[in-house]
C-alpha atoms as a PDB file:
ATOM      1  CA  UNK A   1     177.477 103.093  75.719  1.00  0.00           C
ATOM      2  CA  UNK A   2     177.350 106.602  74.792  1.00  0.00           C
ATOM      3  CA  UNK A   3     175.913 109.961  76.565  1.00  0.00           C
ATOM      4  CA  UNK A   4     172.360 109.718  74.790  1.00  0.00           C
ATOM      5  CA  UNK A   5     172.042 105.911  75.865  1.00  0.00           C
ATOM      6  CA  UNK A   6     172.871 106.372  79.563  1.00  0.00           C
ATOM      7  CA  UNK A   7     170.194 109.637  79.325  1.00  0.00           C
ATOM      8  CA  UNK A   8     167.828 107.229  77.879  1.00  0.00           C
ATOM      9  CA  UNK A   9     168.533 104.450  80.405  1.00  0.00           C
ATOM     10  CA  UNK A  10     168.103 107.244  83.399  1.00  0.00           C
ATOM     11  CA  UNK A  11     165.145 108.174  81.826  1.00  0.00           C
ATOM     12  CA  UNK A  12     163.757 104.675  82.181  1.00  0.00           C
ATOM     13  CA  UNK A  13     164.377 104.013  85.379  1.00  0.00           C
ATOM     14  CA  UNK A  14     163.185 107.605  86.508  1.00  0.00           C
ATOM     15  CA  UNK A  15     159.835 106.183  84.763  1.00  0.00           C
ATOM     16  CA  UNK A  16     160.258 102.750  86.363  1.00  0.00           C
ATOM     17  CA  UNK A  17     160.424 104.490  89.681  1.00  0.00           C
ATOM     18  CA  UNK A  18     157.131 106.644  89.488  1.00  0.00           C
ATOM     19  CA  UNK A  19     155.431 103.729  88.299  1.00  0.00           C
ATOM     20  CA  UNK A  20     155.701 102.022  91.415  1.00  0.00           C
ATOM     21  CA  UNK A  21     155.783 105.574  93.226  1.00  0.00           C
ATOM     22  CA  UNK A  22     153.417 107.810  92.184  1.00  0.00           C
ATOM     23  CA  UNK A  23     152.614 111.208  93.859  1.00  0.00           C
ATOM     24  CA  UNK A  24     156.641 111.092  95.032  1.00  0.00           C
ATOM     25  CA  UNK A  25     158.637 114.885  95.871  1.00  0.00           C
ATOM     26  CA  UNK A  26     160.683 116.278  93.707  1.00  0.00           C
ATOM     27  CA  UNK A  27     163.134 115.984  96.430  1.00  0.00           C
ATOM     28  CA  UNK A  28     162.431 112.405  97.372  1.00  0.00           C
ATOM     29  CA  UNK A  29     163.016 111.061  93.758  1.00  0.00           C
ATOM     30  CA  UNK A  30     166.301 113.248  93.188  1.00  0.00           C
ATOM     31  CA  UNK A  31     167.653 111.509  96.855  1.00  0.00           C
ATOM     32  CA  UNK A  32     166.833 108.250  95.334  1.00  0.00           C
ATOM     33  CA  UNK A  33     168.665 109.126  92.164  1.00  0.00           C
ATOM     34  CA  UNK A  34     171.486 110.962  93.274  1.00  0.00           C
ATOM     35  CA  UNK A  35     170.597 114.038  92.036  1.00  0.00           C
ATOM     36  CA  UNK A  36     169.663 117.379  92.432  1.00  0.00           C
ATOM     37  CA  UNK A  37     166.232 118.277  92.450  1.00  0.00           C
ATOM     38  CA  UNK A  38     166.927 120.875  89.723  1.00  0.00           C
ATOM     39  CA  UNK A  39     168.528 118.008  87.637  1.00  0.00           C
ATOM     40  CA  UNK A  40     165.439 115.881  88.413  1.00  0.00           C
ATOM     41  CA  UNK A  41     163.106 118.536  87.821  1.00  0.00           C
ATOM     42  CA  UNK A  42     164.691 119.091  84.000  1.00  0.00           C
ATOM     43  CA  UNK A  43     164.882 115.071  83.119  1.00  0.00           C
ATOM     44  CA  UNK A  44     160.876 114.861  84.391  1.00  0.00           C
ATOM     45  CA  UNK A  45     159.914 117.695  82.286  1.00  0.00           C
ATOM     46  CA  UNK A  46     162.131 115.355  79.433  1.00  0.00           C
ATOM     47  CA  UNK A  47     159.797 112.439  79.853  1.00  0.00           C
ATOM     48  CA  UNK A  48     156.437 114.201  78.004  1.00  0.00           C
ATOM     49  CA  UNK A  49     158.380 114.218  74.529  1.00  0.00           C
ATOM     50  CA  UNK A  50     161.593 111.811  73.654  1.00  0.00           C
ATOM     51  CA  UNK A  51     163.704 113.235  71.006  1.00  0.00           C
ATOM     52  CA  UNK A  52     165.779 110.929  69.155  1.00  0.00           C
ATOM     53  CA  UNK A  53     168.812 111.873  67.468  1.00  0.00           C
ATOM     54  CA  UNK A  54     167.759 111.650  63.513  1.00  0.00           C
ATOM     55  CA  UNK A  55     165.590 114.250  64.703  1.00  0.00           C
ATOM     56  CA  UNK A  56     162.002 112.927  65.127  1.00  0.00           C
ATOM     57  CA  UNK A  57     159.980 112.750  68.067  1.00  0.00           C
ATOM     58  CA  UNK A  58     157.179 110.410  69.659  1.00  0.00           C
ATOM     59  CA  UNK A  59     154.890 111.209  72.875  1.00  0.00           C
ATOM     60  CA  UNK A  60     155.466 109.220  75.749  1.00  0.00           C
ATOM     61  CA  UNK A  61     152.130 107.010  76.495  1.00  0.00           C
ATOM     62  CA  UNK A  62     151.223 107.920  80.098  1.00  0.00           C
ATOM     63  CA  UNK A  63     151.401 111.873  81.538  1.00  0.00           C
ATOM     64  CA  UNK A  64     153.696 113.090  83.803  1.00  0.00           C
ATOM     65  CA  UNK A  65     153.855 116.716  85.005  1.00  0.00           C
ATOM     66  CA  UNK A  66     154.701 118.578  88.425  1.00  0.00           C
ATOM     67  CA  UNK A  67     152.175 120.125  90.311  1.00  0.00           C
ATOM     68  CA  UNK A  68     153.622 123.437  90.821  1.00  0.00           C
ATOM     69  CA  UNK A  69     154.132 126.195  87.957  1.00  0.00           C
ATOM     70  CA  UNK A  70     157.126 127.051  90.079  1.00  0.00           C
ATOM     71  CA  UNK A  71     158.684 123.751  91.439  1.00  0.00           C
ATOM     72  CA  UNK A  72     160.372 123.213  94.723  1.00  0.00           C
ATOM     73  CA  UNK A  73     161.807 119.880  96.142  1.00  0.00           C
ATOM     74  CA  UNK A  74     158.377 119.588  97.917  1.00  0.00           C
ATOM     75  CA  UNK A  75     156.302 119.403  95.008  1.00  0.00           C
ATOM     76  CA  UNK A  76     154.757 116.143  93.876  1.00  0.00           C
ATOM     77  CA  UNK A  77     155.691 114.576  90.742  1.00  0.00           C
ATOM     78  CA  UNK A  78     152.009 113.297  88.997  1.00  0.00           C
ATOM     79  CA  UNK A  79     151.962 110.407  86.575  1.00  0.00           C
ATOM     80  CA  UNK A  80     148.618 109.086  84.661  1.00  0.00           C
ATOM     81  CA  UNK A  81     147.413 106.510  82.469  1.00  0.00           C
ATOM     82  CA  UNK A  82     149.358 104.480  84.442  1.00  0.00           C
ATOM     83  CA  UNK A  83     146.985 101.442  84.931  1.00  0.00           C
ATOM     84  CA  UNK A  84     147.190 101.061  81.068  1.00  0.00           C
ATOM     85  CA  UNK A  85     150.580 100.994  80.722  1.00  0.00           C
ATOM     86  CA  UNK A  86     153.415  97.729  82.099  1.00  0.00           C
ATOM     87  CA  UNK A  87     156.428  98.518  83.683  1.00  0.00           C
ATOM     88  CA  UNK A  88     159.350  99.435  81.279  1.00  0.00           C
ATOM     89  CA  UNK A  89     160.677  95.963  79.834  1.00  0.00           C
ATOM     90  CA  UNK A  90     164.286  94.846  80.009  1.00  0.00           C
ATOM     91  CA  UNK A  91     165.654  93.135  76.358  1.00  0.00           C
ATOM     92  CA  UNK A  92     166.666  89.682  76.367  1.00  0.00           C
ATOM     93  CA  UNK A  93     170.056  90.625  76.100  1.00  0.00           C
ATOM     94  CA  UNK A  94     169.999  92.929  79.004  1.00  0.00           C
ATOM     95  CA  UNK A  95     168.409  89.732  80.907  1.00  0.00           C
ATOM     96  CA  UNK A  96     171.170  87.984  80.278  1.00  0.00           C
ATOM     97  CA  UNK A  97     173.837  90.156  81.086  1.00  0.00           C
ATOM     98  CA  UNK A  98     172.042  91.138  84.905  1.00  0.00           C
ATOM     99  CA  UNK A  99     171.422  87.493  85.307  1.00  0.00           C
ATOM    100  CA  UNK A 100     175.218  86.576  84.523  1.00  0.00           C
ATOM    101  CA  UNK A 101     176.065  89.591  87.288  1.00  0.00           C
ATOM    102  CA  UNK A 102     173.574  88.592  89.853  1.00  0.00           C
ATOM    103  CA  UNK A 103     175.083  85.218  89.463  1.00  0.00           C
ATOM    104  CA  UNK A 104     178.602  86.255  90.277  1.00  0.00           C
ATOM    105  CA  UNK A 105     177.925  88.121  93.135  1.00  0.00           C
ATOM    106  CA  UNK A 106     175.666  84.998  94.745  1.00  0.00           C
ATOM    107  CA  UNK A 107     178.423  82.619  94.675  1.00  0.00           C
ATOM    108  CA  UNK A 108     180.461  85.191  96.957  1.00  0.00           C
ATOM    109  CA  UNK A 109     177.632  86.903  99.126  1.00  0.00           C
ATOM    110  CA  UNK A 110     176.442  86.469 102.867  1.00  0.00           C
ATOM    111  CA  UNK A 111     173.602  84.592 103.459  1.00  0.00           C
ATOM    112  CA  UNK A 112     171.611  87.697 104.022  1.00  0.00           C
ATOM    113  CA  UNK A 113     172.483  88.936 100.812  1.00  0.00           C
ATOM    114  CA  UNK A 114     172.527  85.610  99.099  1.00  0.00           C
ATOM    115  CA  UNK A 115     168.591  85.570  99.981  1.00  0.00           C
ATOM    116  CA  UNK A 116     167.736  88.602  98.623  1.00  0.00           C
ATOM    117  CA  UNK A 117     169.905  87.965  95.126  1.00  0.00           C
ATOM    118  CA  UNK A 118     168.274  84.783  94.893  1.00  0.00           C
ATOM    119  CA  UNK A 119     164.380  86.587  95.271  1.00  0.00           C
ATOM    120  CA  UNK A 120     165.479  89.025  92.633  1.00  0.00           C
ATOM    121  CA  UNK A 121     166.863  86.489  89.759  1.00  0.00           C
ATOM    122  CA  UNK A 122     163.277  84.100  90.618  1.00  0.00           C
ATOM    123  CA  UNK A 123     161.330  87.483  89.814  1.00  0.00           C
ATOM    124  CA  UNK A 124     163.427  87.823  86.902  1.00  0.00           C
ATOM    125  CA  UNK A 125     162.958  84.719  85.604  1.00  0.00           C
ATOM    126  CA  UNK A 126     159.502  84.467  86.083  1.00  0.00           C
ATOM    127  CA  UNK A 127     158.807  87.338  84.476  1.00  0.00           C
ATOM    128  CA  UNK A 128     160.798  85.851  81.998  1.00  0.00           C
ATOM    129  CA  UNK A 129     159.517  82.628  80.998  1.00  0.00           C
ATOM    130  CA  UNK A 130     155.942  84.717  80.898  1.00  0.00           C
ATOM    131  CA  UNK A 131     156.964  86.358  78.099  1.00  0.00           C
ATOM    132  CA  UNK A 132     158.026  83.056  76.671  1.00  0.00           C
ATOM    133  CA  UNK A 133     162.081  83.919  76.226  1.00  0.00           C
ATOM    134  CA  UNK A 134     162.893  80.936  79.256  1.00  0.00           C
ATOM    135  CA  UNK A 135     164.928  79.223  76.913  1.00  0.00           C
ATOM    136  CA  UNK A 136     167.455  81.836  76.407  1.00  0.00           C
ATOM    137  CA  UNK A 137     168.126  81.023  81.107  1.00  0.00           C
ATOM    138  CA  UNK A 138     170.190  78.646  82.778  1.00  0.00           C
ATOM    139  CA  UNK A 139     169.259  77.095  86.407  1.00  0.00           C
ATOM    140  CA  UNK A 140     170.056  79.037  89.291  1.00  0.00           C
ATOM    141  CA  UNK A 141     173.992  78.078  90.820  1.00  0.00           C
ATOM    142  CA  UNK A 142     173.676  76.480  94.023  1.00  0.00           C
ATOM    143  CA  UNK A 143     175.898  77.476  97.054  1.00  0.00           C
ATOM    144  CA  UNK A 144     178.445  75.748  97.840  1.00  0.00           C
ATOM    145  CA  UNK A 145     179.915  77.015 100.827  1.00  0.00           C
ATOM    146  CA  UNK A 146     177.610  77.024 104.078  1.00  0.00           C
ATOM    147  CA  UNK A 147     176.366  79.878 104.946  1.00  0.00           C
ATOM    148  CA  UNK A 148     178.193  80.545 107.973  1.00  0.00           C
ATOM    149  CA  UNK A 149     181.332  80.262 106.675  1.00  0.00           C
ATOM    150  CA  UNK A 150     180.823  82.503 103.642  1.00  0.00           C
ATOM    151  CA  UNK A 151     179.253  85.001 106.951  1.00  0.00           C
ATOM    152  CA  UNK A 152     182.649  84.893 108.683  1.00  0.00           C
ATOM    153  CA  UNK A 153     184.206  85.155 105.713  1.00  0.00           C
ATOM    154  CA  UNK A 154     182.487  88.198 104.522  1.00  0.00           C
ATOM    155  CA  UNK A 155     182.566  89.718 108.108  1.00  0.00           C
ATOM    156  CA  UNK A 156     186.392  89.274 108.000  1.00  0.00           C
ATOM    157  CA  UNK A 157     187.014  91.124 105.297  1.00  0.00           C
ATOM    158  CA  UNK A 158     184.538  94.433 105.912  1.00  0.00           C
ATOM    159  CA  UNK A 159     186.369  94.364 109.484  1.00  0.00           C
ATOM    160  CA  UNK A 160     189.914  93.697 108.320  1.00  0.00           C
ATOM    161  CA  UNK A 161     190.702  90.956 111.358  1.00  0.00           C
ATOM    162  CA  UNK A 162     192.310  87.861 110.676  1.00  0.00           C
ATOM    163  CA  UNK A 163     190.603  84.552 109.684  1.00  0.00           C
ATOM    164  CA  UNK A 164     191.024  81.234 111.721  1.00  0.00           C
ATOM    165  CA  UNK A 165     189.699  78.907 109.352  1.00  0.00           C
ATOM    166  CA  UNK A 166     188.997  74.999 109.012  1.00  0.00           C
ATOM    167  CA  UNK A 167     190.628  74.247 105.825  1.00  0.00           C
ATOM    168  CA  UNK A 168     190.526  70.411 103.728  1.00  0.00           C
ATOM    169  CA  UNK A 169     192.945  69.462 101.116  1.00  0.00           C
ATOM    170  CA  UNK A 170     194.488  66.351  99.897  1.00  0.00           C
ATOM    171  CA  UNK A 171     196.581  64.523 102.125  1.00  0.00           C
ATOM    172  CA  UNK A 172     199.504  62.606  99.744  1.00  0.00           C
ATOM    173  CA  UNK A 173     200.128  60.065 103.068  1.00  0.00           C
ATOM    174  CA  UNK A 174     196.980  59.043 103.949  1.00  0.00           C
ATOM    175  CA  UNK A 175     195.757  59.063  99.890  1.00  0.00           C
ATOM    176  CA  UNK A 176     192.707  61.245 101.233  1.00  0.00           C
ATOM    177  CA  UNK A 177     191.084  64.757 101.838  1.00  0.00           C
ATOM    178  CA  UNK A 178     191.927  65.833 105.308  1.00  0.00           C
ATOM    179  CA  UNK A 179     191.230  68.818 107.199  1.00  0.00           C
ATOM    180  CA  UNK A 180     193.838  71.748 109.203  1.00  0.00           C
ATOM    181  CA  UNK A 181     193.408  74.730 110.838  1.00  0.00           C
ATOM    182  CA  UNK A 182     194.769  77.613 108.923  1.00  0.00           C
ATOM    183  CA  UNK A 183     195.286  81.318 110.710  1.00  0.00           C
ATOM    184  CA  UNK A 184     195.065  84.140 107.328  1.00  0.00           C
ATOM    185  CA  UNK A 185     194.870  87.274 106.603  1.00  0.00           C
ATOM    186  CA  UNK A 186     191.947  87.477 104.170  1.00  0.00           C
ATOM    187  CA  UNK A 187     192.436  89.906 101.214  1.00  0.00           C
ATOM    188  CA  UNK A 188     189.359  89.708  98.756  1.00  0.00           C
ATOM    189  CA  UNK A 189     186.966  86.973  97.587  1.00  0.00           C
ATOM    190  CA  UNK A 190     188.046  85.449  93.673  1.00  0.00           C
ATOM    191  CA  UNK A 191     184.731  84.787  92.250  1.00  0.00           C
ATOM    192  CA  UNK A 192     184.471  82.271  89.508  1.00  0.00           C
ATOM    193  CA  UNK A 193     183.042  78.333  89.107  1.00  0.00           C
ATOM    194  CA  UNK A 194     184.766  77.272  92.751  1.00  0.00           C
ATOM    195  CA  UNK A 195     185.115  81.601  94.386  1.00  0.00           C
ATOM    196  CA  UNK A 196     188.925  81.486  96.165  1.00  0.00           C
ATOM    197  CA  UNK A 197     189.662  83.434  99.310  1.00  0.00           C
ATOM    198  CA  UNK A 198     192.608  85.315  98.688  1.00  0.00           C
ATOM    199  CA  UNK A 199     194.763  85.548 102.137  1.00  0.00           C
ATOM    200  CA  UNK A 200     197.959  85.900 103.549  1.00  0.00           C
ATOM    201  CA  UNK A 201     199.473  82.795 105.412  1.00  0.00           C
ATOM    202  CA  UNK A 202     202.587  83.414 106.859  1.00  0.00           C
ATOM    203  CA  UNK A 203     203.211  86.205 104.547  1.00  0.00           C
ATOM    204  CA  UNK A 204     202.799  84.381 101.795  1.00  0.00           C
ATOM    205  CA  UNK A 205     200.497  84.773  99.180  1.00  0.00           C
ATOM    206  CA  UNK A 206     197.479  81.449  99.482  1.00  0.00           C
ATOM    207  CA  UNK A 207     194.243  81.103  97.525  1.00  0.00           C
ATOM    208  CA  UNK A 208     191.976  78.894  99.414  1.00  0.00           C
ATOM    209  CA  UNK A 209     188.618  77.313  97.667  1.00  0.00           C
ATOM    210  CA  UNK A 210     185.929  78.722  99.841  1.00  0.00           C
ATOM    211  CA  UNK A 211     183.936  75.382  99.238  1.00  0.00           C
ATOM    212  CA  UNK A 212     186.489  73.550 101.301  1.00  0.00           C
ATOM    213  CA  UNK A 213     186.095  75.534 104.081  1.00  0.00           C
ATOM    214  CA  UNK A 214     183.852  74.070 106.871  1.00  0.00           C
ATOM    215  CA  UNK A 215     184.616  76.627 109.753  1.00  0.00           C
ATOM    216  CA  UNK A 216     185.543  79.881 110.007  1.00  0.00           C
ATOM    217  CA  UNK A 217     185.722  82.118 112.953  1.00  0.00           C
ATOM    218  CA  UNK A 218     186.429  85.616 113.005  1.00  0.00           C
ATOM    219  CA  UNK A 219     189.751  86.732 114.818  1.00  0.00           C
ATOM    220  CA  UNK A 220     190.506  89.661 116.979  1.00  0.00           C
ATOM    221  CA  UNK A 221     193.575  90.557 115.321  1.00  0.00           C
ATOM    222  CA  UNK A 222     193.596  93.355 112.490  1.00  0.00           C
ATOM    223  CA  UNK A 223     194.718  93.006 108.928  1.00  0.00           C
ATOM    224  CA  UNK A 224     196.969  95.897 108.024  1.00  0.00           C
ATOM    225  CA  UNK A 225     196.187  97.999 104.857  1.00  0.00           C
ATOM    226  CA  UNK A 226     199.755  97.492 104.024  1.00  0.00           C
ATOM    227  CA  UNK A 227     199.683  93.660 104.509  1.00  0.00           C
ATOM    228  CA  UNK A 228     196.709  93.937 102.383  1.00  0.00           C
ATOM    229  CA  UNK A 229     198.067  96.113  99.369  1.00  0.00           C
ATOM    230  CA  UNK A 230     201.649  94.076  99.819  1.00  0.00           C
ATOM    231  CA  UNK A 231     199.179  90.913  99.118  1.00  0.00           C
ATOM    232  CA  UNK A 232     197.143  92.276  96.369  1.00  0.00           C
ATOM    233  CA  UNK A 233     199.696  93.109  94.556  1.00  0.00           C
ATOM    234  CA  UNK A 234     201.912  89.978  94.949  1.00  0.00           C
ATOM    235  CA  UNK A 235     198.659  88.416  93.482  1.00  0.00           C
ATOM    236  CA  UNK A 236     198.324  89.919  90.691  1.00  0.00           C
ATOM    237  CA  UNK A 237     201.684  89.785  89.736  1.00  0.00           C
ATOM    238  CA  UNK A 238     201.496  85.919  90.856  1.00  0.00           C
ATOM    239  CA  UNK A 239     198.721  85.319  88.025  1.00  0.00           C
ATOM    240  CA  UNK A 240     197.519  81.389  86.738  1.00  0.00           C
ATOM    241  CA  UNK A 241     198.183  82.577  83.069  1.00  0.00           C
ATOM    242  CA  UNK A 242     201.432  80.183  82.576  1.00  0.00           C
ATOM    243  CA  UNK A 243     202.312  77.974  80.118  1.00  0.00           C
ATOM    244  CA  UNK A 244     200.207  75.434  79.588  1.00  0.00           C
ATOM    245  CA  UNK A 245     201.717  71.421  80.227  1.00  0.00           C
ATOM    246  CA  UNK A 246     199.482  68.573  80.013  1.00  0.00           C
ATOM    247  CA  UNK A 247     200.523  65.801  82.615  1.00  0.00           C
ATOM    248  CA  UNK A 248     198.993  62.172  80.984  1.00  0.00           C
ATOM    249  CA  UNK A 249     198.317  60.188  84.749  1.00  0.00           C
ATOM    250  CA  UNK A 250     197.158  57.117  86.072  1.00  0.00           C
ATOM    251  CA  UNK A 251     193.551  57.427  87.915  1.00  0.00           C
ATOM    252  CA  UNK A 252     193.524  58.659  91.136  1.00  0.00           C
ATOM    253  CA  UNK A 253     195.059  62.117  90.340  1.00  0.00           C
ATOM    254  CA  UNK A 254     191.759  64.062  90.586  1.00  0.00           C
ATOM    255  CA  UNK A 255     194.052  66.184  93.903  1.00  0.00           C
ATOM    256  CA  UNK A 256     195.741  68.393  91.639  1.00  0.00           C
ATOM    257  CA  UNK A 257     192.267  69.759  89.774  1.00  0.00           C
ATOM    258  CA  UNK A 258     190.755  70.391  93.231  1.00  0.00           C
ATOM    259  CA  UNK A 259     193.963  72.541  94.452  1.00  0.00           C
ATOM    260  CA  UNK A 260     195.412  74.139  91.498  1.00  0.00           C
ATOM    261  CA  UNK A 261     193.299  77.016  90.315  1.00  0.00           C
ATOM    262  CA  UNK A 262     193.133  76.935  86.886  1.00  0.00           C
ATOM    263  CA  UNK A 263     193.471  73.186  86.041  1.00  0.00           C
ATOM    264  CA  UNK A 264     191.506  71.146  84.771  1.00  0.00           C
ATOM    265  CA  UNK A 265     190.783  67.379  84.417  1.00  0.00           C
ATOM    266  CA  UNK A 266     189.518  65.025  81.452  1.00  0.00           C
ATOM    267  CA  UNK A 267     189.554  61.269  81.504  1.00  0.00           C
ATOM    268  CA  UNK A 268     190.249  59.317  78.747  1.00  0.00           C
ATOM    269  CA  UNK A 269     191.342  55.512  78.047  1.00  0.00           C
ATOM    270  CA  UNK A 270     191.630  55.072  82.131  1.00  0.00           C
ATOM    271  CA  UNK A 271     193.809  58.168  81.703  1.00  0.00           C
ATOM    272  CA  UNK A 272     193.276  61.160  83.827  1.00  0.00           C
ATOM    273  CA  UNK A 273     194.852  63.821  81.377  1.00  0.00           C
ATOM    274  CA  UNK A 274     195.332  67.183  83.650  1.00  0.00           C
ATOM    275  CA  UNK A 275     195.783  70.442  82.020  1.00  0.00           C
ATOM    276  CA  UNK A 276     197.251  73.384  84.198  1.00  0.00           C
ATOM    277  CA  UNK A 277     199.070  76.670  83.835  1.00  0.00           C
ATOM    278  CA  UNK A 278     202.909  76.722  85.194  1.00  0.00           C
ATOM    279  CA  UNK A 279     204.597  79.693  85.404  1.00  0.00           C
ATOM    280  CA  UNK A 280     208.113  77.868  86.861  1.00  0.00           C
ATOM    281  CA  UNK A 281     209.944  74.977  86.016  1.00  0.00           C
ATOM    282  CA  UNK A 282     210.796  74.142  89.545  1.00  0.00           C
ATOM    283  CA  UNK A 283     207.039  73.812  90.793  1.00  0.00           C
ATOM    284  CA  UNK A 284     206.332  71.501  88.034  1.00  0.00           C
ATOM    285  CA  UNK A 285     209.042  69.158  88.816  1.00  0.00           C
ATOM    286  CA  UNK A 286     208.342  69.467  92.387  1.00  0.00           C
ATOM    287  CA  UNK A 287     204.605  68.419  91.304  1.00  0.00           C
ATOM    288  CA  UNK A 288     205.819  65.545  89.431  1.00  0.00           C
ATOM    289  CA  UNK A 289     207.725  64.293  92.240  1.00  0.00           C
ATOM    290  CA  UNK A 290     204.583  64.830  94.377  1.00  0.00           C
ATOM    291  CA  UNK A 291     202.893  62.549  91.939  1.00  0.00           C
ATOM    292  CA  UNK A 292     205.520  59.812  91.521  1.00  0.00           C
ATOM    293  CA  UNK A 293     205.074  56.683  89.412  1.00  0.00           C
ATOM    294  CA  UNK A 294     201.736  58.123  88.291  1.00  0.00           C
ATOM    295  CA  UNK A 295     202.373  60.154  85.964  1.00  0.00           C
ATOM    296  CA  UNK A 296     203.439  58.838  82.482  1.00  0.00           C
ATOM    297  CA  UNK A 297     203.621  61.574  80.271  1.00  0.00           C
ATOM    298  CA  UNK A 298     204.448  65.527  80.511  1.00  0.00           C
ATOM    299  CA  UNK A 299     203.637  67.676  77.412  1.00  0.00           C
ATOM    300  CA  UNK A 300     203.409  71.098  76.679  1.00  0.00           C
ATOM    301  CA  UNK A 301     199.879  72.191  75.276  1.00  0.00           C
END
């Protein structure tokens, strides 16, 4: 995106804003913006006439103008024709991409936040479909972390305290999902299909599925920013991009999908055919060994 596109985009949402604001100060509208009322007063006076860069011109369809000759950031910022005109429309494209954003951050937020990102993408999509491009959406993702966890959670990590949370994984003696209680030192939030709490257990770097969490209570010790960075870093140095082995099992391996970020799981002629990245040789055997008689075939992808 170059200069003229992000002056155009400003531009728009400068108009967006005294649609739904008219009669706003000079000084108002450049707080909302971030801008000086001098700047704000030069990119209003812009919106009469657009100039385009072959050269021509064309008059903007409503009238906007500042009641005083000599402006101050107390004088009001007039807009007409307004009734006949709709609010500035967004491309299909551009739906797309702020859908694909809102989306990311919901599977991640608070519950208070979650709320209000889920009221925005229905108004988007409504408005939307009425213009007849609802094919080109896909349904809403649902959340799958309770709320109160993904609270704690969030609360955690604007706080920097530690995290005592209530954490299930598969249990290779019982042959089932059982739960433990987990002290960490939360880093950030991985967003993606199943979002991953980044921590510190023991010093060590974890990734925990925030799904699987079903409590989480906020600590009264603090994080240190050089736990933190020591983390981060360890992380993404520590990244899922291996090589990639394909381990042909017997059915009941559907454990090592749900753990392992990264892998994934297909099923095939009462096979369950598991495809994950391995960085070291050592982990993979140790995962074989985990997996025993099950496994009948190891392949690199």
């Amino acid at each position: 995106m170059g200069f003229g596109d992000l002056s155009l985009a400003r531009k728009r949402a400068i108009v967006d804003f005294l649609f739904r604001r008219p009669n706003v100060s000079l000084g108002e509208a450049a707080t909302h913006f971030g801008l000086s009322w001098e700047a704000l007063r030069d990119e209003v006076s812009q919106l009469s006439t657009v100039e385009l860069v072959s050269g021509s011109f064309f008059e903007s369809p409503f009238d906007v103008w500042i009641d005083d000759d000599v402006p101050t950031p107390d004088s009001l910022i007039r807009v007409s024709h307004v009734e006949t005109e709709g609010m500035p429309a967004l491309s299909p494209a551009e739906i797309v991409s702020l859908l694909g954003a809102i989306d990311t951050a919901f599977v991640a937020a608070d519950s208070d936040d979650a709320q209000a990102l889920s009221e925005l993408r229905g108004r988007i999509v409504e408005a939307t479909e009425a213009k007849g491009y609802g094919s080109v959406l896909w349904p809403a993702p649902q959340m799958e972390a309770l709320p109160a966890v993904l609270d704690a959670v969030n609360e955690a990590l604007a706080s920097a305290q530690y995290l005592t949370i209530e954490y299930w994984k598969f249990d290779l003696a019982t042959n089932r999902m059982a739960p433990s209680l987990v002290e960490v030192a939360p880093v950030s939030i991985i967003p993606g299909r199943h979002p991953l709490l980044l921590a510190s257990c023991n010093n060590e770097v974890r990734r925990y599925r925030i799904d699987r969490i079903t409590e989480a209570t906020v600590g009264n010790r603090a994080v240190s920013g050089r736990l933190e960075r020591r983390i981060s870093g360890a992380a993404g140095r520590d990244t899922i991009d291996g090589v990639k082995v394909r381990l042909w099992c017997q059915p009941g391996c559907r454990w090592v999908v749900e753990d392992i970020p990264g892998s994934t799981l297909t099923q095939r002629d009462n096979y369950d055919i598991i495809e994950l990245p391995v960085r070291h040789r050592s982990w993979l055997m140790s995962l074989v060994v985990r997996l025993g008689q099950k496994v009948e075939r190891v392949e690199r992808v």
